[in-house]
N, C-alpha and C. Protein backbone atom coordinates (compact mmCIF):
# COMPACT_ATOMS: atom_id res chain seq x y z
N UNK A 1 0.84 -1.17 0.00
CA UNK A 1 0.00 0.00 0.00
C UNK A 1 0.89 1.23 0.00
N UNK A 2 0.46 2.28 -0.62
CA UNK A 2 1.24 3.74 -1.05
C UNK A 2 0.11 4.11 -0.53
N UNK A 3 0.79 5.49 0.47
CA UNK A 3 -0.25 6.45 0.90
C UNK A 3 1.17 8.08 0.28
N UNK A 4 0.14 8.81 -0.52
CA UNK A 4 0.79 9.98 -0.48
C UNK A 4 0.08 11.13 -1.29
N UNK A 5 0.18 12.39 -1.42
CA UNK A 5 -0.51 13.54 -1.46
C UNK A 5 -0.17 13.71 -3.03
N UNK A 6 -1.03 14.28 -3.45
CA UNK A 6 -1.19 14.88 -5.22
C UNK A 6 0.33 15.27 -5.68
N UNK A 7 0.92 16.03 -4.81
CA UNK A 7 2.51 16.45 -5.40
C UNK A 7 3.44 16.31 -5.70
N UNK A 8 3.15 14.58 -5.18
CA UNK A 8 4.39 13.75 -5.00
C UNK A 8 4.07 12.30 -5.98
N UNK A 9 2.95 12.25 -6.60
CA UNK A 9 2.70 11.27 -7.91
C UNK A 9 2.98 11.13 -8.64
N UNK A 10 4.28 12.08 -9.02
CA UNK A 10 5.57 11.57 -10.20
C UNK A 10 6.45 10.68 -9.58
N UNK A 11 6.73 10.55 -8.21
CA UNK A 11 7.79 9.91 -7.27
C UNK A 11 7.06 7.74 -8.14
N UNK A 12 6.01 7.96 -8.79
CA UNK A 12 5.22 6.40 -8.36
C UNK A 12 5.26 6.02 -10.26
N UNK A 13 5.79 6.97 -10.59
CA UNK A 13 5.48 6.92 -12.16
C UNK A 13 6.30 5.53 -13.25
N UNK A 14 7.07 5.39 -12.26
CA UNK A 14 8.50 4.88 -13.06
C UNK A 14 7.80 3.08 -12.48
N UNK A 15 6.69 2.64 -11.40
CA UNK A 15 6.40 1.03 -11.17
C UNK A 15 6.00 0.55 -12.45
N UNK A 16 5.14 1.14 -13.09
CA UNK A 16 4.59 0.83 -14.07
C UNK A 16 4.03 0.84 -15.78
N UNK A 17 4.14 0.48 -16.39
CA UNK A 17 3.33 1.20 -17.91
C UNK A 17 1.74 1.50 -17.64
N UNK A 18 0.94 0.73 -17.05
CA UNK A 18 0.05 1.04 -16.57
C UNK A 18 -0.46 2.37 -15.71
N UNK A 19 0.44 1.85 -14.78
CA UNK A 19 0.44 2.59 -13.93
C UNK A 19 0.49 4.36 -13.75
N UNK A 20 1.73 4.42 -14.67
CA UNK A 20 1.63 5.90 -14.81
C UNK A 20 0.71 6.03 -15.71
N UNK A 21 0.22 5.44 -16.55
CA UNK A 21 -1.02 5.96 -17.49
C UNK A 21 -2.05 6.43 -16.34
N UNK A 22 -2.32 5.54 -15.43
CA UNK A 22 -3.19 5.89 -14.51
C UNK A 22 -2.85 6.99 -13.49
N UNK A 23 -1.60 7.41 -13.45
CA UNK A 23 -1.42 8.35 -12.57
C UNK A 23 -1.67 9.41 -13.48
N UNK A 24 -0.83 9.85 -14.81
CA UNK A 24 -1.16 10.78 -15.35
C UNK A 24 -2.67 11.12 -15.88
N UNK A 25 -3.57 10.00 -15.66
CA UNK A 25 -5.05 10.46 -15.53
C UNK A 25 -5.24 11.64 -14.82
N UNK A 26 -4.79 10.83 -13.30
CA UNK A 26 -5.59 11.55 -12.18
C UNK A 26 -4.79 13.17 -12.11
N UNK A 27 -3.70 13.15 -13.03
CA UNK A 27 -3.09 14.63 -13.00
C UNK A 27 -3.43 15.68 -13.63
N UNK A 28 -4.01 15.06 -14.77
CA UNK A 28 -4.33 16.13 -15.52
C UNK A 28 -6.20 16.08 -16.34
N UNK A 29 -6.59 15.52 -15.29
CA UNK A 29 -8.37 15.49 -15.34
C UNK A 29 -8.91 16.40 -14.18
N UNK A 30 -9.74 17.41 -14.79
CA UNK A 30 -10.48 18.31 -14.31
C UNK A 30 -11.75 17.42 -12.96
N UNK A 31 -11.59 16.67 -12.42
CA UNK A 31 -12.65 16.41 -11.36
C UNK A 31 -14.12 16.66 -10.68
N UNK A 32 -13.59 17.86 -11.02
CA UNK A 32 -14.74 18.49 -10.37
C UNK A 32 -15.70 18.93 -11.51
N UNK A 33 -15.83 18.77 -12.37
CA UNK A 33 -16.11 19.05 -13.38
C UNK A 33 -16.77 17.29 -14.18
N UNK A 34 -16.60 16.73 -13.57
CA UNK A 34 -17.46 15.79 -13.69
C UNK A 34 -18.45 14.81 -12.83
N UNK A 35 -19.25 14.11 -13.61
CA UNK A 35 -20.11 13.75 -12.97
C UNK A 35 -19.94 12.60 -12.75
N UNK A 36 -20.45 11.63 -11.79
CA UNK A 36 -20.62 10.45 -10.90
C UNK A 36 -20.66 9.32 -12.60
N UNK A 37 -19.89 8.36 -12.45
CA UNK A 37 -19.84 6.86 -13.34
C UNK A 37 -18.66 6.81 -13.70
N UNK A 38 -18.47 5.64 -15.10
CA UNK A 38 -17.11 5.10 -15.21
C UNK A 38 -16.16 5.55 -16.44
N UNK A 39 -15.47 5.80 -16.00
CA UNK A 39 -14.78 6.35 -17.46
C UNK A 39 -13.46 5.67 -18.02
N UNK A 40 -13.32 5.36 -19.28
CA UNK A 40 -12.55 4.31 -19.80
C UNK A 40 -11.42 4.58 -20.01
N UNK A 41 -10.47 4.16 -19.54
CA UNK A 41 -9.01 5.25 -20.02
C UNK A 41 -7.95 3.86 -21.01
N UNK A 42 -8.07 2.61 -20.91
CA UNK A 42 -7.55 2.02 -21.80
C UNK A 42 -8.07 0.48 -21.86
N UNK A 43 -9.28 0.57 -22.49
CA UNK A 43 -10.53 -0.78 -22.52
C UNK A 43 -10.38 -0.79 -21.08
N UNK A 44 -10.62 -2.55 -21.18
CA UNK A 44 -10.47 -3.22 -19.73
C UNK A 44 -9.13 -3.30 -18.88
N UNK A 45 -7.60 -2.36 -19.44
CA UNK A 45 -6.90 -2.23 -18.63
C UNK A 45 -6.60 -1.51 -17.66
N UNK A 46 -7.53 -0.13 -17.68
CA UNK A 46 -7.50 0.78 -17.22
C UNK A 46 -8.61 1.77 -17.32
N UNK A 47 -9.38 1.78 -15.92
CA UNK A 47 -10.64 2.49 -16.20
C UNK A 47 -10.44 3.15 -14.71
N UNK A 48 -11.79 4.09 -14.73
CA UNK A 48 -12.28 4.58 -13.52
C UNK A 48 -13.50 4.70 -13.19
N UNK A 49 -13.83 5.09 -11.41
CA UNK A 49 -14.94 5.27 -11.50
C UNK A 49 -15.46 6.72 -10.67
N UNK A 50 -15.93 7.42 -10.63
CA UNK A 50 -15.54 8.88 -10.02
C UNK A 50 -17.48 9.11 -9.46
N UNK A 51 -16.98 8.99 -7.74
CA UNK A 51 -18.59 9.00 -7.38
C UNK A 51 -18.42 10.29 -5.88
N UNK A 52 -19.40 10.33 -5.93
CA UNK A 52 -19.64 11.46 -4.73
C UNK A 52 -21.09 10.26 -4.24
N UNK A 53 -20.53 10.80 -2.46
CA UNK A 53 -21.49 9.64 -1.64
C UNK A 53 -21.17 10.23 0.11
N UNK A 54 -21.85 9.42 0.70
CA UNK A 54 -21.82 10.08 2.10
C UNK A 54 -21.17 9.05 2.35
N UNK A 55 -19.92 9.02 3.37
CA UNK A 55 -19.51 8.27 4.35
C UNK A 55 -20.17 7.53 4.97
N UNK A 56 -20.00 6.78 5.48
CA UNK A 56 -20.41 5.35 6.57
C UNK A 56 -20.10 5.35 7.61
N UNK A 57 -20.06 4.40 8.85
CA UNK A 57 -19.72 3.43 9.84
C UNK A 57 -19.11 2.20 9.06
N UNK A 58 -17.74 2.01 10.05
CA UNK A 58 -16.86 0.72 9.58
C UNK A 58 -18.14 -0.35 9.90
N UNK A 59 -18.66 -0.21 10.45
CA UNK A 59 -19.69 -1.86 11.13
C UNK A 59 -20.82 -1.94 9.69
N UNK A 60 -20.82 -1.13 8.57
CA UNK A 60 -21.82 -1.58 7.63
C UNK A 60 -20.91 -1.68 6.57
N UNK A 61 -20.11 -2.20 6.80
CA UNK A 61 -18.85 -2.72 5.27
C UNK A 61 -18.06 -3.42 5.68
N UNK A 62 -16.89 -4.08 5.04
CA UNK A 62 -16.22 -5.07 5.57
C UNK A 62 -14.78 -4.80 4.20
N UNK A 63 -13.95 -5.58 4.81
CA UNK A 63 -12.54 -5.68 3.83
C UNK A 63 -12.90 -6.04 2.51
N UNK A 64 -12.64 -5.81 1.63
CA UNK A 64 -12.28 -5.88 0.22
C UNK A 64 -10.29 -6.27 -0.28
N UNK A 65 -10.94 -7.07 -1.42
CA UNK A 65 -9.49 -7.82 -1.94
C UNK A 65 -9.67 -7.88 -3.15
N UNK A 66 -8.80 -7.74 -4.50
CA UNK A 66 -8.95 -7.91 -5.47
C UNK A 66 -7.80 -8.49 -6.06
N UNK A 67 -8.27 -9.53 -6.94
CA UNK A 67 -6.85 -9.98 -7.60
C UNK A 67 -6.26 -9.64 -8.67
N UNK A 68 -7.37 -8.87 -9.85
CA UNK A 68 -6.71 -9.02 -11.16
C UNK A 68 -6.38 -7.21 -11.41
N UNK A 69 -6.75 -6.27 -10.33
CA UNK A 69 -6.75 -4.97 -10.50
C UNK A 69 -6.04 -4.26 -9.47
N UNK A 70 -5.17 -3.76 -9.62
CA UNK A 70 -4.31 -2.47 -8.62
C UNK A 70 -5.47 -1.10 -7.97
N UNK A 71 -5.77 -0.93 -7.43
CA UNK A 71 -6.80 0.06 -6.88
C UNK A 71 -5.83 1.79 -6.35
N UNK A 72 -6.23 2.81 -7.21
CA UNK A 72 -5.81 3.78 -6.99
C UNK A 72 -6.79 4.75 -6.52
N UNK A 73 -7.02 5.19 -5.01
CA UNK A 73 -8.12 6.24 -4.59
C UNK A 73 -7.57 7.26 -4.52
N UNK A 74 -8.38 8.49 -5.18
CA UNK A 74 -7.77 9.42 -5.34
C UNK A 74 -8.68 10.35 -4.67
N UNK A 75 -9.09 11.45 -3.38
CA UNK A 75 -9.69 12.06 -3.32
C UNK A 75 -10.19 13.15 -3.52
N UNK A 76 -10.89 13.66 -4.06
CA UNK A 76 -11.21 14.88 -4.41
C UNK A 76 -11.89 15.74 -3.58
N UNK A 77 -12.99 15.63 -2.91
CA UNK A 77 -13.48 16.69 -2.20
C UNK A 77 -13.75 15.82 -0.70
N UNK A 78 -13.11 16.48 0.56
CA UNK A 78 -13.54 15.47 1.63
C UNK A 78 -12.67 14.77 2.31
N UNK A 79 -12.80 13.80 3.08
CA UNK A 79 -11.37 13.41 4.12
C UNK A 79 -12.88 12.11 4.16
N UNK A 80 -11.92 10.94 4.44
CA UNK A 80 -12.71 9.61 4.88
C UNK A 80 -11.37 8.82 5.72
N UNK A 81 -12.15 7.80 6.61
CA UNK A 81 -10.66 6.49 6.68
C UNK A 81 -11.06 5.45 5.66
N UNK A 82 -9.78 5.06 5.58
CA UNK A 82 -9.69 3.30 4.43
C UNK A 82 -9.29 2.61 5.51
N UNK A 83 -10.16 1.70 6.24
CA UNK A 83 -9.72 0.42 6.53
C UNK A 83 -8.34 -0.23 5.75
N UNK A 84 -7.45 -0.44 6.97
CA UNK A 84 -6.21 -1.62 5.79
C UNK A 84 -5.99 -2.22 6.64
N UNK A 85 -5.27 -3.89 5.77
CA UNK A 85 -4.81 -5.33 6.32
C UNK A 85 -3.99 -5.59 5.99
N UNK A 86 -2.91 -6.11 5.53
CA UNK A 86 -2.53 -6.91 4.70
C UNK A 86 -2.99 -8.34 4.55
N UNK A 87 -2.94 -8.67 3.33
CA UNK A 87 -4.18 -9.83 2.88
C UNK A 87 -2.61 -11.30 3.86
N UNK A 88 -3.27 -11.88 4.56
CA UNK A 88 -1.86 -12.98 5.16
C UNK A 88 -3.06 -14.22 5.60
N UNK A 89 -3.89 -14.76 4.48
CA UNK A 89 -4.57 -15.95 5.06
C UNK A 89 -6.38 -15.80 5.95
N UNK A 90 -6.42 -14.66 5.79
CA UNK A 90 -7.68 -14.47 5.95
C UNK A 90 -8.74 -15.19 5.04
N UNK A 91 -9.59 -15.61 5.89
CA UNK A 91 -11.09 -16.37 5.31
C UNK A 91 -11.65 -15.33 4.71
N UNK A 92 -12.09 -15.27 3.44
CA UNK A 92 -13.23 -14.30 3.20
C UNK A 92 -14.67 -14.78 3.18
N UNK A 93 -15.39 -14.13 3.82
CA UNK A 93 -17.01 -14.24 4.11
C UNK A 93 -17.68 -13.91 2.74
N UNK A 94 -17.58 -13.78 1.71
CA UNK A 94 -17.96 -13.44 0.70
C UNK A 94 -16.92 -13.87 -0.98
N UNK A 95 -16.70 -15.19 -0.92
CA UNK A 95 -15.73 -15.85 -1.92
C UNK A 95 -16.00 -14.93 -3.02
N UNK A 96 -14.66 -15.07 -3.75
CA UNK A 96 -14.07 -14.50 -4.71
C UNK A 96 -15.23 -14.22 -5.85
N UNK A 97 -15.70 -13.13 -6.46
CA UNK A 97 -16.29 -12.92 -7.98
C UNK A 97 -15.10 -12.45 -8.87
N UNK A 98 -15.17 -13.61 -9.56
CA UNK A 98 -14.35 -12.85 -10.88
C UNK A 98 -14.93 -11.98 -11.62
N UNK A 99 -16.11 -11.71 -11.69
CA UNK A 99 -16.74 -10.81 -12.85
C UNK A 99 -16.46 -9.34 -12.12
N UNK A 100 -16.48 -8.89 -11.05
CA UNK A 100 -16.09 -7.78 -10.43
C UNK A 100 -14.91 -7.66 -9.52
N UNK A 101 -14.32 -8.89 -9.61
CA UNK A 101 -12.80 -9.08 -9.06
C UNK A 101 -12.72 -8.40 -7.54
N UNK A 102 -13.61 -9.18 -6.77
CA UNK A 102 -13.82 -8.66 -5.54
C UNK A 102 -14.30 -9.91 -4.48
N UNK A 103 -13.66 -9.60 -3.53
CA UNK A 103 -13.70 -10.85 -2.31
C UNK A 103 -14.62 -9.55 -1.27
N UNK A 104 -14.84 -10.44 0.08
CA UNK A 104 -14.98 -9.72 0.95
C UNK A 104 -14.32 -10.09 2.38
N UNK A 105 -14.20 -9.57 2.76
CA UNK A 105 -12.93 -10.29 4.79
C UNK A 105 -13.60 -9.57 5.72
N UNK A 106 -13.56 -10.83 6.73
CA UNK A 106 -13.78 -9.95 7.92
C UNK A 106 -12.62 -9.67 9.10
N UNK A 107 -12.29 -8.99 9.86
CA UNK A 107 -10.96 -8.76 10.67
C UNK A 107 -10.49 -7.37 10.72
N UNK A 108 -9.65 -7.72 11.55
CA UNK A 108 -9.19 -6.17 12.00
C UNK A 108 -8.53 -5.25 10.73
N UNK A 109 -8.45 -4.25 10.92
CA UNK A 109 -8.16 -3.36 10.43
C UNK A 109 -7.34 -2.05 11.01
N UNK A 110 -6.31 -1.56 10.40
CA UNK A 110 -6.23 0.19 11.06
C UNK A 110 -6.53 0.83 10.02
N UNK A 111 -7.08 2.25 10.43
CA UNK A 111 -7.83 3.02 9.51
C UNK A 111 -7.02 4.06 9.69
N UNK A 112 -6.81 4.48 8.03
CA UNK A 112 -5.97 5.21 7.49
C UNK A 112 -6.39 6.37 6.84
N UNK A 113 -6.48 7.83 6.97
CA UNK A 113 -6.95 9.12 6.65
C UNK A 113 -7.00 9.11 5.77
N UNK A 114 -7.55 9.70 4.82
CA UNK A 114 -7.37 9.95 3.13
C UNK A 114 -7.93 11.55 2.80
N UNK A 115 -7.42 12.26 2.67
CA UNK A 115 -7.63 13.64 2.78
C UNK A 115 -7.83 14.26 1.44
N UNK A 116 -8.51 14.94 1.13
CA UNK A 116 -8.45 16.00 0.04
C UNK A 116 -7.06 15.99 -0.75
N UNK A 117 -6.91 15.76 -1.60
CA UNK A 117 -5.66 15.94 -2.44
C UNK A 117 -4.43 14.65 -2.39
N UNK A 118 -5.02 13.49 -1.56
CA UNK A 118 -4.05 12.68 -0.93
C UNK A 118 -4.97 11.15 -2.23
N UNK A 119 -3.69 10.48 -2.00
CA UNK A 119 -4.26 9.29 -2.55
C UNK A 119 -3.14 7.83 -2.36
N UNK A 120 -4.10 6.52 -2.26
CA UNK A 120 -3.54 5.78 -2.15
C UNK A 120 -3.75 4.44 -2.87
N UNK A 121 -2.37 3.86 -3.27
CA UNK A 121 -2.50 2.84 -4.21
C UNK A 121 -2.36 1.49 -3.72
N UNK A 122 -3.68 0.49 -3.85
CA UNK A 122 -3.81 -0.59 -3.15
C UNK A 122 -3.41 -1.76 -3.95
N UNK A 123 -2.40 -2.70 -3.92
CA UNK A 123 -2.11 -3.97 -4.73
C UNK A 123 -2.58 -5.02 -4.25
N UNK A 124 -3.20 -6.63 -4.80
CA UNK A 124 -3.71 -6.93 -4.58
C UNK A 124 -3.46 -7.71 -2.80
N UNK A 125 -2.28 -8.08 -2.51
CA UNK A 125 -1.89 -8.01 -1.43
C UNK A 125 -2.63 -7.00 -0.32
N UNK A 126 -3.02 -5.85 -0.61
CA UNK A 126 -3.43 -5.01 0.42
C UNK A 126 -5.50 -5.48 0.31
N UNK A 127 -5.86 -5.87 1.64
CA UNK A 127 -6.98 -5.52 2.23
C UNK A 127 -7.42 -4.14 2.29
N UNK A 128 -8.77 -3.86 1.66
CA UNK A 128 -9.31 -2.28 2.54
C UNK A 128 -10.73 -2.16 2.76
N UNK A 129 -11.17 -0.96 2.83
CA UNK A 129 -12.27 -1.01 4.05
C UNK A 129 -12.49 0.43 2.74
N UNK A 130 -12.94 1.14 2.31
CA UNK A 130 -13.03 2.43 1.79
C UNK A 130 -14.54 3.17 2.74
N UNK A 131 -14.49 4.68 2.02
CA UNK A 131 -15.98 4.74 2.16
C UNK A 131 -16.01 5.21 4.51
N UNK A 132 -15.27 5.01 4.93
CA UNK A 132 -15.94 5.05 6.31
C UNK A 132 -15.47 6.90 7.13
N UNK A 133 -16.58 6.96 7.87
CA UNK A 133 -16.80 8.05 8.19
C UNK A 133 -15.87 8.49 9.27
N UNK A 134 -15.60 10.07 9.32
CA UNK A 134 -14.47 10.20 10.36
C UNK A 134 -15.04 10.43 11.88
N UNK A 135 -15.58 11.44 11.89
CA UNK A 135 -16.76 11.68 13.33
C UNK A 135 -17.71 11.25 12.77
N UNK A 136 -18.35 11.91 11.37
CA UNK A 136 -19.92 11.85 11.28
C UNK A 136 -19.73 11.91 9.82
N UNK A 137 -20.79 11.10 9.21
CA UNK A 137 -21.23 10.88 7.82
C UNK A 137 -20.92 12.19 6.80
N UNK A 138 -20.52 12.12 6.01
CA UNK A 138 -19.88 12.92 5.68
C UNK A 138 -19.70 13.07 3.92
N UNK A 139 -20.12 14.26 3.18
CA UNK A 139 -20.24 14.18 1.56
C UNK A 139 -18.79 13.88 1.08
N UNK A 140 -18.28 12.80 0.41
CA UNK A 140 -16.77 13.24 -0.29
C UNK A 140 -17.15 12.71 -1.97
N UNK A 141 -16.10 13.48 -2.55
CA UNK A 141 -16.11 13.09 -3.90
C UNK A 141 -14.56 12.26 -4.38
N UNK A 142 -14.83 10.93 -5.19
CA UNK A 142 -13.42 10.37 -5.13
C UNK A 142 -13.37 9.73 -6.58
N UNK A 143 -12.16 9.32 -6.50
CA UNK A 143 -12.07 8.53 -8.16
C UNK A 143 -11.02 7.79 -7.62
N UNK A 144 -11.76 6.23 -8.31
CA UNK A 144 -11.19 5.11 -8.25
C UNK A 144 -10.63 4.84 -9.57
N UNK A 145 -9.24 4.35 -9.23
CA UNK A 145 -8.66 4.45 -11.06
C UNK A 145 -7.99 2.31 -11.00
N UNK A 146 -8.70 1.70 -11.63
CA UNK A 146 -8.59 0.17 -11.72
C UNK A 146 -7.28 -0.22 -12.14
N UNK A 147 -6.63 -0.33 -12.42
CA UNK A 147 -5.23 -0.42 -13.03
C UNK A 147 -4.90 -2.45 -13.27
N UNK A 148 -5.31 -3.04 -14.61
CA UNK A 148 -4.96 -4.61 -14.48
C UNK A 148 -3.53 -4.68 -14.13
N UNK A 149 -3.53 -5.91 -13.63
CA UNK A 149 -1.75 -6.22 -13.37
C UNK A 149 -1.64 -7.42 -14.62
């Protein structure tokens, strides 16, 4: 897991071919300026999904795992925590879908800030929790950028 702020997303450019495609998305796309769904940045290797939503309670969601996609949250308007694990043998309560490349876990977690302008890149190794509220429910706007491995 990479946790780090908008200014410093050239430092991440050089892991991947993918990858920086997907970083240089999130650099030079106007955000705010768009609206909630998915947007295609290279077929099925590289897409996004850019939603505005209210925060949660950790107790109405659970860990997430994915195998065939790198997960890049990028926030745009708002501060939330991400639940994280590292994935080491956990049961998941919700077996694997390949069609949306998503498990579900239950277990501990520490919850990790995600602030306005900050973003973090989850490999499939990393467990998370997204989406949960800091005091109180709360509007944020974010973009999820899929990245295949």
């Amino acid at each position: 897991m990479i946790l780090d702020k908008i200014e410093n997303i050239n430092l991440y450019k050089s892991l991947s071919i993918r990858l920086t495609k997907a970083l240089d998305f999130i650099c030079t796309t106007d955000f705010n300026s768009l609206t909630d769904g998915k947007i295609e940045i290279e077929q099925d290797n590289i897409f996004a999904f850019v939603s505005e939503y209210t925060t949660k309670s950790a107790a109405e969601s659970e860990l997430e795992g994915h195998r065939k996609y790198i997960d890049i949250q990028y926030m745009i308007k708002g501060n939330e925590y991400i639940g994280y694990a590292p994935l080491a043998g956990q049961e998941p309560s919700v077996k694997y879908n390949s069609d949306d490349d998503i498990s579900f876990f239950q277990g501990e977690a520490d919850f990790i800030k995600l602030e306005k302008g900050s973003f973090m890149i989850l490999f499939p190794t990393d467990l998370h929790q997204p989406c949960i509220m800091i005091d109180a429910p709360s509007i944020v706007k974010k973009v999820v950028v899929k990245v295949r491995i």
